[in-house]
Protein backbone atom coordinates (compact mmCIF):
# COMPACT_ATOMS: atom_id res chain seq x y z
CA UNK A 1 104.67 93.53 77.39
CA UNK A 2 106.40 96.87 78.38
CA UNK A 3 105.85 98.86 81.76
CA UNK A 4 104.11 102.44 81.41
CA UNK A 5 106.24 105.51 82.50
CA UNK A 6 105.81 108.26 83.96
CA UNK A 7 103.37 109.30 87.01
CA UNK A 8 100.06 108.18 84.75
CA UNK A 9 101.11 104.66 85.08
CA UNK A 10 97.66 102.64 85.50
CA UNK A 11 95.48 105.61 84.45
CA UNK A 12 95.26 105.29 81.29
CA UNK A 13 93.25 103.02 79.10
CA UNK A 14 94.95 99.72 78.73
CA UNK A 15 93.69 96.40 77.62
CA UNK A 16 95.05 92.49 78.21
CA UNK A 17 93.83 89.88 75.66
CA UNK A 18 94.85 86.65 74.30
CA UNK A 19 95.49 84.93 77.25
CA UNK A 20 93.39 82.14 79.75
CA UNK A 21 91.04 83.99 82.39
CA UNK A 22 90.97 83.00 85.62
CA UNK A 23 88.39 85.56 86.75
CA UNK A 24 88.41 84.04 90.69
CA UNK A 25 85.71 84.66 93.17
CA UNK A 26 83.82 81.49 93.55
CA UNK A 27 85.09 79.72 90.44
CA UNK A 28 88.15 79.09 88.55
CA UNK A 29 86.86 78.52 85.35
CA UNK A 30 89.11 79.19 82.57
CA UNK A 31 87.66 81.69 79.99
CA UNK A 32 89.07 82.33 76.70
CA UNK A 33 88.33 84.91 73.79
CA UNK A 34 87.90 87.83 76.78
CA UNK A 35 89.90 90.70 77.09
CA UNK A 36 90.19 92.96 80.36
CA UNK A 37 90.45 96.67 80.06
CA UNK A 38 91.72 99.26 83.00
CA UNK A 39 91.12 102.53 83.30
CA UNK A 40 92.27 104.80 86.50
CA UNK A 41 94.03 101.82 88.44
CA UNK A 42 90.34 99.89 88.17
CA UNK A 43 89.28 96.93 86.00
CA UNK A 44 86.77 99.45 83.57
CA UNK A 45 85.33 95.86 81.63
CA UNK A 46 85.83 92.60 80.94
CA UNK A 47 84.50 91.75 77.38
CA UNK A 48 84.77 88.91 74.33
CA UNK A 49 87.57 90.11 72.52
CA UNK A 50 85.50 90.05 69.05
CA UNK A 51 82.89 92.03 70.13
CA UNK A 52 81.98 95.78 69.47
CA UNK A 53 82.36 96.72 72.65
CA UNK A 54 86.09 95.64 72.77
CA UNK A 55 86.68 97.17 69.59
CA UNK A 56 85.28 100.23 69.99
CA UNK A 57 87.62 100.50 73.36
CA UNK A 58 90.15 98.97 71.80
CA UNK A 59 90.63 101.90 69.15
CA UNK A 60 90.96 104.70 72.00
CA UNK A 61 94.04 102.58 73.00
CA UNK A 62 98.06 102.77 71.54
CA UNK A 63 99.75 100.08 70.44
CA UNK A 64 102.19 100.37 73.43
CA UNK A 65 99.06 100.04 75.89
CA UNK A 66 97.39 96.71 73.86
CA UNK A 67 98.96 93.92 75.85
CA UNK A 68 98.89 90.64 74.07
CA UNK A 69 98.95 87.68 76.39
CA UNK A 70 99.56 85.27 73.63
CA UNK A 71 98.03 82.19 75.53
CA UNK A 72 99.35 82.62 79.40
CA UNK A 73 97.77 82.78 82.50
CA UNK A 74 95.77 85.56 84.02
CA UNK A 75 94.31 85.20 87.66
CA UNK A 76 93.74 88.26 90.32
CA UNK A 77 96.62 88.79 92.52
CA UNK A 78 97.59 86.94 95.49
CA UNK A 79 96.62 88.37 98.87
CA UNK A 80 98.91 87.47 102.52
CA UNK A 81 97.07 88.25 105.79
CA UNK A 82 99.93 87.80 107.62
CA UNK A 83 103.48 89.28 106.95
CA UNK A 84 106.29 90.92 108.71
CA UNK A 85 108.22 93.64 107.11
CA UNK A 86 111.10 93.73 109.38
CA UNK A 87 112.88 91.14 107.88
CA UNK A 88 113.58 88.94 104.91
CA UNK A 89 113.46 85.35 105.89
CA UNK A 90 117.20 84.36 106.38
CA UNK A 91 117.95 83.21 109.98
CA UNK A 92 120.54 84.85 111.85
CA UNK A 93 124.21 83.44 111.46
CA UNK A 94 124.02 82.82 115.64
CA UNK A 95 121.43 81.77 118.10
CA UNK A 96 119.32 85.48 118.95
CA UNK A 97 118.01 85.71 122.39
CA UNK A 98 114.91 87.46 122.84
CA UNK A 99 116.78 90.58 124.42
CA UNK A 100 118.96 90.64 121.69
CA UNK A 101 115.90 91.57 118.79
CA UNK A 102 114.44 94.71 121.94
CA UNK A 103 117.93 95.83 121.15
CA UNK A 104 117.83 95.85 117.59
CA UNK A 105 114.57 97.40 117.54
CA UNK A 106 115.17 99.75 120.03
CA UNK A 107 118.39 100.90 117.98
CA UNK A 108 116.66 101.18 114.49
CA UNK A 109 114.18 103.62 116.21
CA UNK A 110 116.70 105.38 118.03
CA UNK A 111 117.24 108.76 115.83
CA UNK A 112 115.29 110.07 112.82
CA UNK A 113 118.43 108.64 111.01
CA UNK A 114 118.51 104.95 112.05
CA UNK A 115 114.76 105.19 111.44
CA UNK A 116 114.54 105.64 107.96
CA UNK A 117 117.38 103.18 107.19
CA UNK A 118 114.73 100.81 108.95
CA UNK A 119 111.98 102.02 106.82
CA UNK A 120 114.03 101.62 103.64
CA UNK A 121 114.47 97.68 104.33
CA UNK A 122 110.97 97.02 105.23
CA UNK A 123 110.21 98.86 102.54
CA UNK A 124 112.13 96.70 100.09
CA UNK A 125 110.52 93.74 101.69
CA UNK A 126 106.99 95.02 100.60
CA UNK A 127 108.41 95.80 96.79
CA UNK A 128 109.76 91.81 97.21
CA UNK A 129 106.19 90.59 98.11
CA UNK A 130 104.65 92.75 94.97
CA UNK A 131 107.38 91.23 92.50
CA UNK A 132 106.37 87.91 93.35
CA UNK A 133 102.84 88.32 92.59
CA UNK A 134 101.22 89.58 96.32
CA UNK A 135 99.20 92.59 95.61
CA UNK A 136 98.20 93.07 99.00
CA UNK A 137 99.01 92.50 102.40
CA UNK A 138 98.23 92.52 106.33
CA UNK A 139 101.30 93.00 108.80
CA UNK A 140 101.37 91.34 111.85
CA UNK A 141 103.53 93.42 113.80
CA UNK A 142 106.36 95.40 112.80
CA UNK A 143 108.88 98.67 114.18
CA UNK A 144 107.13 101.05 115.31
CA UNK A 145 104.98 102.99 113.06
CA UNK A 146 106.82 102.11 109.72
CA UNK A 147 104.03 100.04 108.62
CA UNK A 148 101.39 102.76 108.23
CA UNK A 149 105.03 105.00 107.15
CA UNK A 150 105.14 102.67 103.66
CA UNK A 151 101.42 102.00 103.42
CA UNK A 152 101.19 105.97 102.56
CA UNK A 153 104.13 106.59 100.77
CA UNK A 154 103.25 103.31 98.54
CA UNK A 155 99.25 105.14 97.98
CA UNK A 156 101.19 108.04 97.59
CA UNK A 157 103.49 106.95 94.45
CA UNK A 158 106.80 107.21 96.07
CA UNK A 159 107.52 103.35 97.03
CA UNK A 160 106.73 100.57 95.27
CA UNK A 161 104.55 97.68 96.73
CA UNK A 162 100.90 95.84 97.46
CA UNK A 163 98.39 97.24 99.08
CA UNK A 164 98.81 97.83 102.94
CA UNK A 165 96.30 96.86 105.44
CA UNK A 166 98.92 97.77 108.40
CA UNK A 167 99.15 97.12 111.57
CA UNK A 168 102.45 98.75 113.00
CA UNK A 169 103.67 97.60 116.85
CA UNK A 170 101.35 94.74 118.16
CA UNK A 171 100.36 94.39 122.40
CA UNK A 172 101.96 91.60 124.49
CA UNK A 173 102.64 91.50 128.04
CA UNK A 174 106.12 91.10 129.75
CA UNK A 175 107.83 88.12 128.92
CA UNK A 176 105.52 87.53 126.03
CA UNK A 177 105.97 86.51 122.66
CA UNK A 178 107.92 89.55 120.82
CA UNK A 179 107.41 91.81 124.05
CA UNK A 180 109.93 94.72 123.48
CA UNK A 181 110.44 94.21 120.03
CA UNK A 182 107.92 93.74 117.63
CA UNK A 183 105.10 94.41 120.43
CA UNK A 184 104.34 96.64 123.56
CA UNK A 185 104.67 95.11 126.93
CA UNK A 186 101.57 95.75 128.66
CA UNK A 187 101.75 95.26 132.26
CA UNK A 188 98.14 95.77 132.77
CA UNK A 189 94.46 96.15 131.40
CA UNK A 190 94.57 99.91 131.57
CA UNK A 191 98.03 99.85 129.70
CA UNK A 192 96.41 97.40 127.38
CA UNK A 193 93.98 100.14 126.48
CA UNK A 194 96.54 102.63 126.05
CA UNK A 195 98.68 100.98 123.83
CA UNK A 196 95.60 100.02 122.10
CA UNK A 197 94.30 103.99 121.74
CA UNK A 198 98.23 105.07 120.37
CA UNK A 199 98.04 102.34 117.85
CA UNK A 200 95.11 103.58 116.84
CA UNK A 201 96.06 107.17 116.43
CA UNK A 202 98.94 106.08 114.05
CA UNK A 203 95.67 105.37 111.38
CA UNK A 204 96.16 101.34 111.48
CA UNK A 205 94.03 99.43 109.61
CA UNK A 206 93.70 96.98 112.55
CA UNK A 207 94.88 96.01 115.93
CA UNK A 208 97.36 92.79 116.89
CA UNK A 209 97.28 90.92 120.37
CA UNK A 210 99.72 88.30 120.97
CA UNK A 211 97.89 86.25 123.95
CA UNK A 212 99.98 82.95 123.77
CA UNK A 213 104.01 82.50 123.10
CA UNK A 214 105.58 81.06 120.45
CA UNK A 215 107.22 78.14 119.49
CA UNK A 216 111.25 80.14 120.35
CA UNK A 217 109.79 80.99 123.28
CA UNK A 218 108.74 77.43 124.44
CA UNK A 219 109.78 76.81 128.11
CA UNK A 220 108.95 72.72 127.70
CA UNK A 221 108.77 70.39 125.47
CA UNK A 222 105.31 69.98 124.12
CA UNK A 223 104.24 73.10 125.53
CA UNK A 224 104.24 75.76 122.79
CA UNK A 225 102.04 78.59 123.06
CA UNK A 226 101.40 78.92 126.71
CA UNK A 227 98.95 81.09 127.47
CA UNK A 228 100.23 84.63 128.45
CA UNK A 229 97.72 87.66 127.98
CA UNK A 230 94.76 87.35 130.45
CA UNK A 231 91.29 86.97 128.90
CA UNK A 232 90.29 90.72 131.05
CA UNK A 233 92.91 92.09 129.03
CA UNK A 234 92.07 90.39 125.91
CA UNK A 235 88.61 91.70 126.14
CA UNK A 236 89.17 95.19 127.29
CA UNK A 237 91.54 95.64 124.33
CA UNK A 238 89.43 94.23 121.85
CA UNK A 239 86.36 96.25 123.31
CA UNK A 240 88.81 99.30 122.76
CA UNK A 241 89.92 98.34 119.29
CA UNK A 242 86.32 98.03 118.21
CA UNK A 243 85.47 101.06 120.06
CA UNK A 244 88.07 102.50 117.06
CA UNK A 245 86.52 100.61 114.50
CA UNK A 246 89.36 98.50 114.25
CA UNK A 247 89.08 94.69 114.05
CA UNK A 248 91.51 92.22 115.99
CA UNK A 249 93.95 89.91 114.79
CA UNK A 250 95.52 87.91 117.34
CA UNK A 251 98.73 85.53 117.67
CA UNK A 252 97.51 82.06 118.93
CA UNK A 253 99.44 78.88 119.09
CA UNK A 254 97.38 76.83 121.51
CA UNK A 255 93.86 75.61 122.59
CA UNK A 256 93.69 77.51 125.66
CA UNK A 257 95.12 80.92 123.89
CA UNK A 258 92.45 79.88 121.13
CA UNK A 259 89.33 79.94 123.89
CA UNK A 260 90.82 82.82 125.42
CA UNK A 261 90.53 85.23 121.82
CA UNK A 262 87.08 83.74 120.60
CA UNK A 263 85.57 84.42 124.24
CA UNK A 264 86.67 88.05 124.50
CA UNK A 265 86.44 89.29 121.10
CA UNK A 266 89.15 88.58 118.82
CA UNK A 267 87.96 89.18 115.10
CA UNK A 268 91.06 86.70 113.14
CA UNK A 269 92.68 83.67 114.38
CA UNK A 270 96.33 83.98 113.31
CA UNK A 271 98.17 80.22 113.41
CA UNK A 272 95.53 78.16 115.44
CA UNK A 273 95.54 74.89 116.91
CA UNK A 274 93.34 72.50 118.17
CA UNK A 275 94.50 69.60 121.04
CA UNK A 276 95.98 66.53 118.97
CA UNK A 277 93.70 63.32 119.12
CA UNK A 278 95.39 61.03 116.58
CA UNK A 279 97.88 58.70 118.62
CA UNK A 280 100.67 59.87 116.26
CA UNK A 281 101.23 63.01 117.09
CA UNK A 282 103.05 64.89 119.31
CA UNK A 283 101.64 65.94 122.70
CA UNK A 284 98.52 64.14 122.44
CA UNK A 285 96.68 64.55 125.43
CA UNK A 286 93.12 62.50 126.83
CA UNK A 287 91.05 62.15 123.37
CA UNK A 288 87.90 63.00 125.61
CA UNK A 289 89.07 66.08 126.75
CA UNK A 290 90.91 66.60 123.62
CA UNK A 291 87.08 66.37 121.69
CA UNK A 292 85.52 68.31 124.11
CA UNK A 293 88.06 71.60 123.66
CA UNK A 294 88.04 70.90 120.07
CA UNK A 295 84.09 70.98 120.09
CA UNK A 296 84.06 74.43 122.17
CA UNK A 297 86.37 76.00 120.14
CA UNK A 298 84.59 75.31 117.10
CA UNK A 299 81.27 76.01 118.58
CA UNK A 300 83.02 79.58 119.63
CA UNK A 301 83.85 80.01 115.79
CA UNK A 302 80.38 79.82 115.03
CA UNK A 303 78.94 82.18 117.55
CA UNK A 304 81.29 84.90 117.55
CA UNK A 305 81.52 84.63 113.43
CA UNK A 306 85.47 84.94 113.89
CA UNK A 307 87.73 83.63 111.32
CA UNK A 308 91.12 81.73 111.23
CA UNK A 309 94.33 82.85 109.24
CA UNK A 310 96.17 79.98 108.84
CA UNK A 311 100.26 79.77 108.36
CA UNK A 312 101.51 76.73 107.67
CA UNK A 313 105.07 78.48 106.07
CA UNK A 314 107.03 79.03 109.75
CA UNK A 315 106.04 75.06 111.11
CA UNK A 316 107.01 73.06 107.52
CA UNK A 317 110.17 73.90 107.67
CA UNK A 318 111.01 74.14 111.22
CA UNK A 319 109.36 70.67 111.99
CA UNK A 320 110.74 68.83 108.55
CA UNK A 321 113.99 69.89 107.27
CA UNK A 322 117.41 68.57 108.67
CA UNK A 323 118.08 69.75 112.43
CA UNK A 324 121.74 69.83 110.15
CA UNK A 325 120.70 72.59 108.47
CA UNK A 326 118.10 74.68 110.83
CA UNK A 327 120.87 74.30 113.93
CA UNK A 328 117.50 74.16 116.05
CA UNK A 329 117.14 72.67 119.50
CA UNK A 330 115.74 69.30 119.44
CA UNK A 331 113.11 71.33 121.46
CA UNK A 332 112.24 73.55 119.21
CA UNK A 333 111.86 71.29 116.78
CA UNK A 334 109.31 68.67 118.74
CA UNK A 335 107.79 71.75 119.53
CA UNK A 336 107.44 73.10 115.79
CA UNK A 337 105.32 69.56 114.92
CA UNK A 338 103.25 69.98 117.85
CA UNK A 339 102.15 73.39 116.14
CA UNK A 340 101.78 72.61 112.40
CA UNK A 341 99.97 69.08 114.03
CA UNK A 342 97.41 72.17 115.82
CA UNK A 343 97.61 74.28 113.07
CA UNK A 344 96.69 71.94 110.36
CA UNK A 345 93.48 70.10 112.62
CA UNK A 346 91.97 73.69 113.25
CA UNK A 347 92.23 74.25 109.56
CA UNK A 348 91.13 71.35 108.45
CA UNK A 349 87.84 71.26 111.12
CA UNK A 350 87.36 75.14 109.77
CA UNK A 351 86.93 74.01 106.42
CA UNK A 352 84.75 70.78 107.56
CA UNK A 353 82.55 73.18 109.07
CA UNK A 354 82.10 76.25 107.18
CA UNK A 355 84.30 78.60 108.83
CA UNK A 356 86.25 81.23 106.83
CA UNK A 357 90.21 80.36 106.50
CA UNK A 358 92.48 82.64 105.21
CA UNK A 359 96.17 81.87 104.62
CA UNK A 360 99.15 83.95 105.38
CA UNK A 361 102.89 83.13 105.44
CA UNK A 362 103.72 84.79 108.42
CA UNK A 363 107.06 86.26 106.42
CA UNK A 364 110.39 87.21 107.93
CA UNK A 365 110.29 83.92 110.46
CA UNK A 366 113.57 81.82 109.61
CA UNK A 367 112.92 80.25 105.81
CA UNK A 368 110.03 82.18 104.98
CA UNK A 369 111.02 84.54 102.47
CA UNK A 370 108.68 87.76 101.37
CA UNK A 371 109.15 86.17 97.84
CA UNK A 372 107.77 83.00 98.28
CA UNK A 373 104.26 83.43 99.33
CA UNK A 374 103.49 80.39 96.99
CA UNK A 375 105.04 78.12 99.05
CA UNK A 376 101.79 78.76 101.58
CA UNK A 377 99.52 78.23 98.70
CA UNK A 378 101.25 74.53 97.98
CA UNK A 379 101.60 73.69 101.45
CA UNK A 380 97.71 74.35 102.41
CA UNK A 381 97.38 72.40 98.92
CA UNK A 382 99.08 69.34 100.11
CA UNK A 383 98.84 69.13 104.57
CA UNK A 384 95.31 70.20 104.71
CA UNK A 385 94.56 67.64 101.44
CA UNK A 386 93.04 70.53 99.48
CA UNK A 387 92.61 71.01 95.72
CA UNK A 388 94.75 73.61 94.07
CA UNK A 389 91.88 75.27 92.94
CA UNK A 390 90.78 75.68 96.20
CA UNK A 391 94.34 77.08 97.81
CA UNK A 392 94.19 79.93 94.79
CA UNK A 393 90.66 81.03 95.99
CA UNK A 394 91.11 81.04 99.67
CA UNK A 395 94.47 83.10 98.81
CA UNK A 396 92.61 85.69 96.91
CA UNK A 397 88.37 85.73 97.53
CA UNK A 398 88.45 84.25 100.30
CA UNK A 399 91.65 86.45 102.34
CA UNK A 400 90.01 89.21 100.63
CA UNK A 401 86.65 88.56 102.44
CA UNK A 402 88.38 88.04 105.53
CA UNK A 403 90.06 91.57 105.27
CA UNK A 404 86.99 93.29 104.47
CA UNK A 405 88.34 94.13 101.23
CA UNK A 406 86.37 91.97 98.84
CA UNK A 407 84.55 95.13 97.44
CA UNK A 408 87.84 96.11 96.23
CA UNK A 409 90.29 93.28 94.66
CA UNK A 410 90.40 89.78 95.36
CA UNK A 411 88.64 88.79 92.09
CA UNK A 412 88.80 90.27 88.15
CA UNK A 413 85.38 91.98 88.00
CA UNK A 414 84.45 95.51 86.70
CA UNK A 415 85.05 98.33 89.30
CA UNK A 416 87.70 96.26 91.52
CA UNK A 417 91.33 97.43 91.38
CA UNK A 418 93.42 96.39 88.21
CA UNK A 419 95.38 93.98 91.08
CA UNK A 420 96.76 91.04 88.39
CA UNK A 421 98.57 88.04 88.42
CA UNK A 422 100.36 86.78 84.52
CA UNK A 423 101.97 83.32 84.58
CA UNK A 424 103.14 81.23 82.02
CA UNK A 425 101.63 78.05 83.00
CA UNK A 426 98.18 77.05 84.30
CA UNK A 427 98.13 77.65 88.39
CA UNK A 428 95.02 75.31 88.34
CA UNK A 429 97.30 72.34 87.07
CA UNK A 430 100.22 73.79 89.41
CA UNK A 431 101.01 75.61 91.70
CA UNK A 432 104.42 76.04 91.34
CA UNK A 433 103.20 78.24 88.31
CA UNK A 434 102.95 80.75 90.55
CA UNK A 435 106.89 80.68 91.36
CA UNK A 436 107.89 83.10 88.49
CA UNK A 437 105.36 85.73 87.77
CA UNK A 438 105.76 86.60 83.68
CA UNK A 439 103.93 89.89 85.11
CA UNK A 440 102.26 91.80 88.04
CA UNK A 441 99.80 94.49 88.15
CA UNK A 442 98.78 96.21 91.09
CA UNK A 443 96.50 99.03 90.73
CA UNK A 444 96.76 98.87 87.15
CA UNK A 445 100.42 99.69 87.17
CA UNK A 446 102.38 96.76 85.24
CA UNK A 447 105.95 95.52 86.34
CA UNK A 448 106.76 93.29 83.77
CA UNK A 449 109.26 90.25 84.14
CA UNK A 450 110.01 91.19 87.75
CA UNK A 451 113.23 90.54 89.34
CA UNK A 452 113.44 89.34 92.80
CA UNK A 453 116.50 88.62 94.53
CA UNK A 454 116.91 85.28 96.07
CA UNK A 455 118.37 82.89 98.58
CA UNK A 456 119.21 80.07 96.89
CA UNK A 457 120.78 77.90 100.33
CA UNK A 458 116.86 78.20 101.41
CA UNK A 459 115.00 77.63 98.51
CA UNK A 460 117.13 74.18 97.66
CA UNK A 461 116.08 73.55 101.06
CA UNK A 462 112.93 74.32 100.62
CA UNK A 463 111.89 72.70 97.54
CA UNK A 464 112.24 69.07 99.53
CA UNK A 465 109.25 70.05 101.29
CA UNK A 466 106.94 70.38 98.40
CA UNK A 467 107.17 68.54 95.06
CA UNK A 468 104.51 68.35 92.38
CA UNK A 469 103.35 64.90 92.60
């Protein structure tokens, strides 16, 4: 295969044959003898290869455009619903203090100058996510308004990258998780509002709360994600975000922050977690009580028809690799299994039930990397006890439903954006196939055999975490 030049990349008639269909949606079938043309960034047919149809098309099309798969993989492009540009994934060489990422922040948005250096990095963070097969994407909080900044200038042809459903600077209150940094401070419900209104106005695609802390932010042991935003506030900014047609995503590491979103509007569930019951984990509290939260919060699922974005990425890590290697507080790290413990239950009692999950990898936390969104995919495969087949659908259907974007990609069907995903072995079987993308096509645009650049120190790391059994 062989990229298009010139500003008509995608436009023109193209077609991809010879290769093993994974068309998506509800199904992974794999369908042979098909070939998929696109036409103006858009999937124009998908057809048997030998039939008149496809040759009539097929004679309208160069040689240069006729892409022979010769027997690899074809499956619509992954999707992340939750992703920080700001950074790459590699933890800081020293211990940062919460005052020291305000400063850092504050600094990169300090003159037009310093600004568009910023830009420029998150901006080669999206272009990472796209070269390793992620098509599109939902930020959770980032600088300022450089979100909706590379959104536009990707629609626009003049950066490279997925699809942007952006939401620039989140809302916390003082003290709060990323307060000063990655999120406004609000000090009360009528500065809740207002931050909510000048998000708005920067033309986000949706609005992000952060109502508990965080596991870095922990003041005890076995009390990550203490509840920080008040439920007034949490409902008068969600009645404003909704008042701008904007759904709300919201940062929530505990029970009580989990009650606190689903009662006063909150549209996604980012993280979750539901009390531990088992007598193995961490922070276990009264099984009685623990049932009875679990039951409201799933009943509160059902009523309000809210869904939950789970990120298992950040916890795996955190909670499982050598203490030698992360440097983290013994803290930290108790704290970390107390999470992915929460996270995982509320996943697994979403599926149980019926309620939408989405997956995200929460990207730029220490040892997630924007490349390696298929680490999510294997570890929602193997925690939550999953098929594969089902961790490739909720990572493309089912995050596109979630978005409200199903209309437009997250399956290969005629009208939907040319948003593809080549690999040289079966996904289905593996998911590590989805490691090396042969090929990625976003909007119809190809980037063939895409190079990403690596960090090899956290990907040996990594790769003790998941193993194909």
């Amino acid at each position: 295969m062989r990229a298009a030049a010139g500003r008509d990349r995608g436009k023109a008639l193209t077609a991809w044959r010879g290769g093993v269909l994974y068309t998506g949606g509800d199904g992974w079938t794999p369908v042979t003898g098909h070939t998929i043309f696109t036409e103006d960034g858009r999937i124009l047919a998908i057809l048997p290869s030998l039939c008149d149809n496809a040759r009539t098309l097929e004679r309208k099309i160069p040689a240069e455009r006729m892409h022979d798969l010769q027997g690899r993989y074809m499956m619509p492009g992954l999707i992340n619903l939750h992703v920080h540009l700001n950074s790459g994934g590699r933890p800081a060489k020293k211990k940062m203090k919460p005052g020291d990422y305000i400063r850092l922040v504050h600094l990169a948005s300090s003159n037009p100058v310093l600004k568009e250096a910023a830009l420029r990095l998150t901006a080669s963070h999206a272009k990472t996510l796209l070269m390793s097969g992620v098509t599109t994407i939902r930020t959770m909080g980032g600088i300022a308004d450089l979100d909706t900044r590379i959104r536009d200038r990707i629609l626009a042809g003049r950066l490279t990258g997925p699809r942007v459903l952006a939401c620039n600077t989140g809302i916390s209150v003082p003290g709060g998780h990323v307060a000063g940094s990655l999120a406004y401070p609000a000090r009360s419900v009528s500065e809740a509002v207002d931050c909510v209104d000048r998000i708005a106005s920067e033309g986000t695609d949706l609005i992000k709360l952060m109502i508990t802390g965080g596991i870095m932010d922990a003041e005890r042991r076995g009390e990550p994600g203490a509840l920080k935003m008040p439920p007034e506030m949490v409902r008068a900014a969600c009645d404003r975000a909704h008042h701008h047609g904007l759904p709300v995503a919201a940062h929530v590491e505990s029970p009580a922050g989990m009650i606190a979103a689903l009662e006063n509007g909150v549209d996604t569930i980012e993280h979750g977690a539901l009390c531990p019951t088992g007598p193995e984990s961490p922070g276990t509290s009264a099984d009685g009580e623990a049932v009875r939260t679990n039951a409201r919060i799933m009943e509160l699922f059902h009523e309000t028809g809210a869904s939950l974005v789970t990120t298992l990425s950040p916890v795996v890590p955190l909670s499982g690799l050598d203490p030698a290697f992360t440097h983290m507080r013994e803290m930290d790290r108790y704290n970390s299994r107390v999470v992915l413990d929460g996270i995982a239950a509320c996943a697994r009692q979403c599926l149980e039930e019926g309620i939408p999950v989405g997956l995200g990898t929460d990207t730029g936390c220490p040892y997630v990397t924007q490349y390696d969104t298929w680490r999510e995919l294997a570890y929602f495969h193997s925690f939550l006890e999953v098929t594969e087949q089902k961790a490739l659908e909720t990572a493309t259907a089912g995050n596109a439903r979630i978005a409200g974007i199903y209309d437009r990609t997250g399956s290969l069907e005629p009208g939907k954006s040319a948003d593809l995903l080549i690999l040289g072995r079966d996904p289905v079987r593996d998911l590590t196939a989805l490691r090396d993308p042969e090929a990625v096509v976003a909007r119809g645009i190809l980037y063939d055999r895409p190079e990403i650049r690596r960090y090899p120190e956290i990907d040996t790391q990594l790769d003790t975490l998941y193993r194909k059994e």
